[in-house]
C-alpha atoms as a PDB file:
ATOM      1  CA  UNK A   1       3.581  23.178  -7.002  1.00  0.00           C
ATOM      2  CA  UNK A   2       5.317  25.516  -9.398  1.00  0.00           C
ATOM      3  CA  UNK A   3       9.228  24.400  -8.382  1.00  0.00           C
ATOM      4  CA  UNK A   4       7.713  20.860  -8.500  1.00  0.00           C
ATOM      5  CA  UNK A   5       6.657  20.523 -11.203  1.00  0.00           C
ATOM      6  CA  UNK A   6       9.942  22.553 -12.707  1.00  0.00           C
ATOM      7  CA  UNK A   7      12.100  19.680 -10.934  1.00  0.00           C
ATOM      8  CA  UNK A   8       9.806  17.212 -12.591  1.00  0.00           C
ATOM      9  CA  UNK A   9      10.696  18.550 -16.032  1.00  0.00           C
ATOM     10  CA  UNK A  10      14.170  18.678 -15.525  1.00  0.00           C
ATOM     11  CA  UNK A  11      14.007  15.204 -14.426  1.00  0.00           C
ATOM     12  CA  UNK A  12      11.884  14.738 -17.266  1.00  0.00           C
ATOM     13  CA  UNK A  13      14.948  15.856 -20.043  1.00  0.00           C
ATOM     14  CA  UNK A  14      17.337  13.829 -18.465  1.00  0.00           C
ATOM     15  CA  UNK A  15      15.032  10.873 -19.204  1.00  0.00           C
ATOM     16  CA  UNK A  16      14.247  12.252 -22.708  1.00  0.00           C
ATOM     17  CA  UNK A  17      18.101  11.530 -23.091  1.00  0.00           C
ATOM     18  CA  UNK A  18      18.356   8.482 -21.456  1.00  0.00           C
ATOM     19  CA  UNK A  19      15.230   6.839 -23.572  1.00  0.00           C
ATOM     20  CA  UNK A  20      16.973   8.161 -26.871  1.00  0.00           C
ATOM     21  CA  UNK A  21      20.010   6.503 -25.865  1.00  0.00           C
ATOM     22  CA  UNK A  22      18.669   3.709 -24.752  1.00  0.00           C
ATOM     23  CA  UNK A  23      16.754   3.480 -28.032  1.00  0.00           C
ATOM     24  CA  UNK A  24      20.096   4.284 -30.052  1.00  0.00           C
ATOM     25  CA  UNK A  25      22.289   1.521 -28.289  1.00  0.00           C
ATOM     26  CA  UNK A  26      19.261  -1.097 -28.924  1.00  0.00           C
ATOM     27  CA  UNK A  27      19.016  -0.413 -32.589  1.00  0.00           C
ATOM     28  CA  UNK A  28      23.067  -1.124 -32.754  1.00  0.00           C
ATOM     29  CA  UNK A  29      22.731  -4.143 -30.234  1.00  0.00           C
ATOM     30  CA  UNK A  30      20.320  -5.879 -32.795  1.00  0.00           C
ATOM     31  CA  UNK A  31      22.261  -4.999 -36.054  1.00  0.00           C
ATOM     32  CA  UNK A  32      25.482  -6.496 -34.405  1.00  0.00           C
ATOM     33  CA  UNK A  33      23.633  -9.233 -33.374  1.00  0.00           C
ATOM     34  CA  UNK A  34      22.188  -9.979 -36.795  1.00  0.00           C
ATOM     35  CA  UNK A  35      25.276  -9.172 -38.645  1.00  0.00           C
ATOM     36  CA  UNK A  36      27.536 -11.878 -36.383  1.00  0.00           C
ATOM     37  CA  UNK A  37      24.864 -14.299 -37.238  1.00  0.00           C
ATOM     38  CA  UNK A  38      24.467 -13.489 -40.921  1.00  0.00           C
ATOM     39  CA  UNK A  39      28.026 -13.176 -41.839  1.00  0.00           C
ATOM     40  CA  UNK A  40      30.186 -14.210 -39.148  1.00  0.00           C
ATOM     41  CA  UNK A  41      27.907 -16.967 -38.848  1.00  0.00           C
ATOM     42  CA  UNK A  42      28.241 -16.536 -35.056  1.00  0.00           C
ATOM     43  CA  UNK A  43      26.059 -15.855 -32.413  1.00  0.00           C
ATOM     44  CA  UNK A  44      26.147 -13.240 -29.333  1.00  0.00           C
ATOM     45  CA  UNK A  45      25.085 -15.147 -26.195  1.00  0.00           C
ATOM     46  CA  UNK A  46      24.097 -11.533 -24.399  1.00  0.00           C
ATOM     47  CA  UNK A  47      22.516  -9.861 -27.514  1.00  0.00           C
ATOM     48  CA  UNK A  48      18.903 -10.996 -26.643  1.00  0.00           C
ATOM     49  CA  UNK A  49      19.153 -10.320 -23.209  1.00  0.00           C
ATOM     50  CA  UNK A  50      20.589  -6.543 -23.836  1.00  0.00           C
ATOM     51  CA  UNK A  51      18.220  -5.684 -26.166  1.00  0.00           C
ATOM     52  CA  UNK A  52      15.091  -6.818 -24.369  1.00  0.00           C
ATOM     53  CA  UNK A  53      16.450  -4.717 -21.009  1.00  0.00           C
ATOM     54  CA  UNK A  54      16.752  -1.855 -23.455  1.00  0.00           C
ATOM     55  CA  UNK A  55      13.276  -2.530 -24.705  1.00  0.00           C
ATOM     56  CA  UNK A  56      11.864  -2.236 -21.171  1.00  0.00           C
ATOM     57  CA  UNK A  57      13.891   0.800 -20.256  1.00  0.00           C
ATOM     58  CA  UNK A  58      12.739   2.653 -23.177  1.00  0.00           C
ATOM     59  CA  UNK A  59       9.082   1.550 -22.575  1.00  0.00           C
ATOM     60  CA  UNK A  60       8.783   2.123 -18.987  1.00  0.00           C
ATOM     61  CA  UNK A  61      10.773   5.113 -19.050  1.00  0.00           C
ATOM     62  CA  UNK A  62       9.370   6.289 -21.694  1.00  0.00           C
ATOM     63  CA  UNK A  63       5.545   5.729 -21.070  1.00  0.00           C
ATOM     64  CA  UNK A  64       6.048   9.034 -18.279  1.00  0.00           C
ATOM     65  CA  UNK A  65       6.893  11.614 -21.642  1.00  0.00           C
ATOM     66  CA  UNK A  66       3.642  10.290 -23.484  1.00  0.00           C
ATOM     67  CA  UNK A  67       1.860  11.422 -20.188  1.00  0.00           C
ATOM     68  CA  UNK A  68       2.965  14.516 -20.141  1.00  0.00           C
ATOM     69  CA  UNK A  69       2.781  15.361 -24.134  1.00  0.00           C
ATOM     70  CA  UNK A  70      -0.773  13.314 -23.882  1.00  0.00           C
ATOM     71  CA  UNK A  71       0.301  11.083 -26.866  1.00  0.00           C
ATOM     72  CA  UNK A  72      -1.418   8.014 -25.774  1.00  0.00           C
ATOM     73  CA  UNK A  73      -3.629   6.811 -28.142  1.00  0.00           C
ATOM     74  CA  UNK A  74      -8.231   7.061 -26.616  1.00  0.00           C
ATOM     75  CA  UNK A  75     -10.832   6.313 -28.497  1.00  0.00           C
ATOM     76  CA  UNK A  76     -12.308   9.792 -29.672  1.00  0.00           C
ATOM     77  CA  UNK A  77     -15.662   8.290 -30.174  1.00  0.00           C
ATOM     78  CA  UNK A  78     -16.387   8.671 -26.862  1.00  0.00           C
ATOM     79  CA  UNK A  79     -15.093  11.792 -26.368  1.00  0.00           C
ATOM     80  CA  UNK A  80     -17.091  13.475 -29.218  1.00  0.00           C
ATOM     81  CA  UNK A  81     -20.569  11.459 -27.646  1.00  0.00           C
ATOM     82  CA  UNK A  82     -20.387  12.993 -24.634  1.00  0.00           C
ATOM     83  CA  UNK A  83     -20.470  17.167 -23.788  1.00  0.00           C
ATOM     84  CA  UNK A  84     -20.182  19.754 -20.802  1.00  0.00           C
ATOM     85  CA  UNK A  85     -19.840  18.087 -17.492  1.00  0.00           C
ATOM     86  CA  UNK A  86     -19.961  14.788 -18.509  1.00  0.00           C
ATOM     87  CA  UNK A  87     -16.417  14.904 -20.778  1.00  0.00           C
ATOM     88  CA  UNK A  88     -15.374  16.713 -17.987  1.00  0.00           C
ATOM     89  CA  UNK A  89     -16.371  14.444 -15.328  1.00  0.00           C
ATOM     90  CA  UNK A  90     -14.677  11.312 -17.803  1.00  0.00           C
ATOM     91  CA  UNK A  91     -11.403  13.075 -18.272  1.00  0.00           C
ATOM     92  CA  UNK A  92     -11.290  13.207 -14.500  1.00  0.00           C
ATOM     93  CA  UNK A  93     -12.000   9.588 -14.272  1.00  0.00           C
ATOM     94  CA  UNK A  94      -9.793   8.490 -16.573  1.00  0.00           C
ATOM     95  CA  UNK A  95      -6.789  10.285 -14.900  1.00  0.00           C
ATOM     96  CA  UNK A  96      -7.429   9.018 -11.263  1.00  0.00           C
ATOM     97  CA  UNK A  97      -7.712   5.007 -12.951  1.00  0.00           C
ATOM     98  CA  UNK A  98      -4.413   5.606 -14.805  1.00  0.00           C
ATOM     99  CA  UNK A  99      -2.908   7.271 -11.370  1.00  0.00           C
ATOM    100  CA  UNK A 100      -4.475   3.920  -9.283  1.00  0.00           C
ATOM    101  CA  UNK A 101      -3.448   1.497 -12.203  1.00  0.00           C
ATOM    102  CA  UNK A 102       0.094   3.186 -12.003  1.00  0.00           C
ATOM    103  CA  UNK A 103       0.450   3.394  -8.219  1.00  0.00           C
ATOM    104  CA  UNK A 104      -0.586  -0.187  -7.802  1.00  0.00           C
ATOM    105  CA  UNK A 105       2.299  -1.276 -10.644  1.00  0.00           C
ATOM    106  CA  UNK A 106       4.648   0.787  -8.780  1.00  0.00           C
ATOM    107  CA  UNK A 107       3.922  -1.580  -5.447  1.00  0.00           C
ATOM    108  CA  UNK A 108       4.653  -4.353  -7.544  1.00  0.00           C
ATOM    109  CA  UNK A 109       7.962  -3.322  -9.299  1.00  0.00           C
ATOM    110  CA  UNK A 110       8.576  -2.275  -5.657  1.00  0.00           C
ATOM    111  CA  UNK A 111       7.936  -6.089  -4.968  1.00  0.00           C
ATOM    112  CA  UNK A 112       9.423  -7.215  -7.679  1.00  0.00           C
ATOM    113  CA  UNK A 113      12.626  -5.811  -6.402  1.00  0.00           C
ATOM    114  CA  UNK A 114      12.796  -7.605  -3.213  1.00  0.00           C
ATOM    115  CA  UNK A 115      12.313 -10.769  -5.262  1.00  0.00           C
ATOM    116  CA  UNK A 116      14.733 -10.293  -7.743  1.00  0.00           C
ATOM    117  CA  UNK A 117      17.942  -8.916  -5.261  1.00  0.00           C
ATOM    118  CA  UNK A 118      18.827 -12.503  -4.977  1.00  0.00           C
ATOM    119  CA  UNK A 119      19.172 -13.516  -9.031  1.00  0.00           C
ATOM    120  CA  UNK A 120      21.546 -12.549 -11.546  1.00  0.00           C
ATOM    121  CA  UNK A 121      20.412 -12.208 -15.090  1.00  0.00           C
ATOM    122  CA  UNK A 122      21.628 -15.640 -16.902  1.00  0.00           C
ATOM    123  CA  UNK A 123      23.768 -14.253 -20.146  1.00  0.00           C
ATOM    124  CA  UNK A 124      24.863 -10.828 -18.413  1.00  0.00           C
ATOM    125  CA  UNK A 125      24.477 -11.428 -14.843  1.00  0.00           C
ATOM    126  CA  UNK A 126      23.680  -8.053 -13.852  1.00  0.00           C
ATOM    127  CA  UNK A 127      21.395  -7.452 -11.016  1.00  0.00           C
ATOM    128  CA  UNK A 128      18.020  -8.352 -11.305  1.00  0.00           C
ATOM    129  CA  UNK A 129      17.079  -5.955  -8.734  1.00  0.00           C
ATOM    130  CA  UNK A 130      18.761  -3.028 -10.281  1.00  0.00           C
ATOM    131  CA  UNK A 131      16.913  -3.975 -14.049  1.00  0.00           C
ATOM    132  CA  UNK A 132      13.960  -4.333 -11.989  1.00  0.00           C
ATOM    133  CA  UNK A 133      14.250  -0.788  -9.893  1.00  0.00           C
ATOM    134  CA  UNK A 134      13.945   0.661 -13.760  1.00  0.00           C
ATOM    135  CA  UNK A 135      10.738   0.055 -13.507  1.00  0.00           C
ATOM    136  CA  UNK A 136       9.942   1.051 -10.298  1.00  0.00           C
ATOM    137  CA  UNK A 137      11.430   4.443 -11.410  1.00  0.00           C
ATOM    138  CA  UNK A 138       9.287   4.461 -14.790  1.00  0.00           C
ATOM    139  CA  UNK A 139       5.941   3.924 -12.768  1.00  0.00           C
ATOM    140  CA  UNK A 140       6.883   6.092 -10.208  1.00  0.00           C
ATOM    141  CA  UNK A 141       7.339   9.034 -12.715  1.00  0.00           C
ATOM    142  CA  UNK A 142       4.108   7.583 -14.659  1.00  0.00           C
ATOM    143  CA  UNK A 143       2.281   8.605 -11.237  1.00  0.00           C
ATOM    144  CA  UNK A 144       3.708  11.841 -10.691  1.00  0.00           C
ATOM    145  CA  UNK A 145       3.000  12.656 -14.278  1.00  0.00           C
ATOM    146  CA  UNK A 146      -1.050  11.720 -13.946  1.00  0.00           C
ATOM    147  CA  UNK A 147      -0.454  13.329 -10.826  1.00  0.00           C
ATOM    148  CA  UNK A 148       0.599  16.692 -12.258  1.00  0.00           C
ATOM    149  CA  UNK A 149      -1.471  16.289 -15.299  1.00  0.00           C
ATOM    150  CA  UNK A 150      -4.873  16.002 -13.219  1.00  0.00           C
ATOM    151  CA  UNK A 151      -3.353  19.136 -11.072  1.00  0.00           C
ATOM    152  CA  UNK A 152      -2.985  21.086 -14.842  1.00  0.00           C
ATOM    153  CA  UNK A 153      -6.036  20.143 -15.805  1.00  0.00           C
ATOM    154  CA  UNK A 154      -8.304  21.005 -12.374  1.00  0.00           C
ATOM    155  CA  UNK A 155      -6.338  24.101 -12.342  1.00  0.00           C
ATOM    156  CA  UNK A 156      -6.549  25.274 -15.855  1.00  0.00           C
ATOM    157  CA  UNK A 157      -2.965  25.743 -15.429  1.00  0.00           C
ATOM    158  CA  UNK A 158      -1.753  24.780 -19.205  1.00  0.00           C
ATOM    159  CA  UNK A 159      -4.023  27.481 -20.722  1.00  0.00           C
ATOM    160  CA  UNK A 160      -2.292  29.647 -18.076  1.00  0.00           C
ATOM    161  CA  UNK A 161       1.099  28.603 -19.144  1.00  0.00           C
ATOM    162  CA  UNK A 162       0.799  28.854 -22.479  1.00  0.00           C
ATOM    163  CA  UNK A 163      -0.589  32.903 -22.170  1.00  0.00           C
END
């Protein structure tokens, strides 16, 4: 489990760079966009279009590092109500619905892709199927990442790592 979950971080980084970019090249896609239609009094036709496909990359890739830092926002009520076994047993619950919830959305982004190899996108016409296998990839890694978080957690393994 060890080397796995060392590939996973590798894999990890080189979405860490990939979400930053992503994130960088949609911030510049969008001030383009609104300075050609502010001052050049012109408008982009693929602008939208790019910027939303960012959006989603940076989302569904994304959503895999909040796993794994736990930066998703819970409601801490309900954590500080209940004690012992039963926070224990919820933690556990919550982990296998978010790896169910994930490995059902990455059946339909698998779906999805078989749908969308026959369009184009209409201002870029890129591949649907490739924008689409994005999200396959994000949910896929969302899985592993409950996946490896549940291991850490049944294991005690973080409070091992970080001796």
């Amino acid at each position: 489990m060890k080397a796995f979950k060392t590939i996973f971080h590798k894999v990890q980084s080189v979405f860490d760079n990939i979400v930053s970019l992503c994130l960088i090249a949609m911030i510049a896609v969008v001030f383009i966009q609104t300075f050609c239609r502010f001052v050049i009094f012109y408008s982009l036709p693929w602008s939208e279009e790019l910027s939303r496909y960012l959006f989603v990359a940076v989302i569904v890739l994304g959503a895999n590092l909040a796993i794994t830092r736990k930066l998703f926002v819970r409601i801490e009520i309900i954590d500080n109500y209940l004690k012992g076994n039963a926070a224990t047993a919820m933690l556990v619950i919550r982990k296998l619905i978010a790896i169910f919830v994930n490995t059902v959305f990455t059946y339909g982004s698998y779906r999805l892709i078989l749908i969308g190899s026959y369009q184009t996108s209409p201002a870029m016409g890129l591949p649907m199927g490739a924008l689409y296998a994005l999200i396959l990839i994000g949910y896929l890694m969302n899985v592993l990442a409950c996946i490896i978080d549940l291991y850490n957690f049944c294991t005690n393994a973080d409070e091992e790592e970080a001796k």
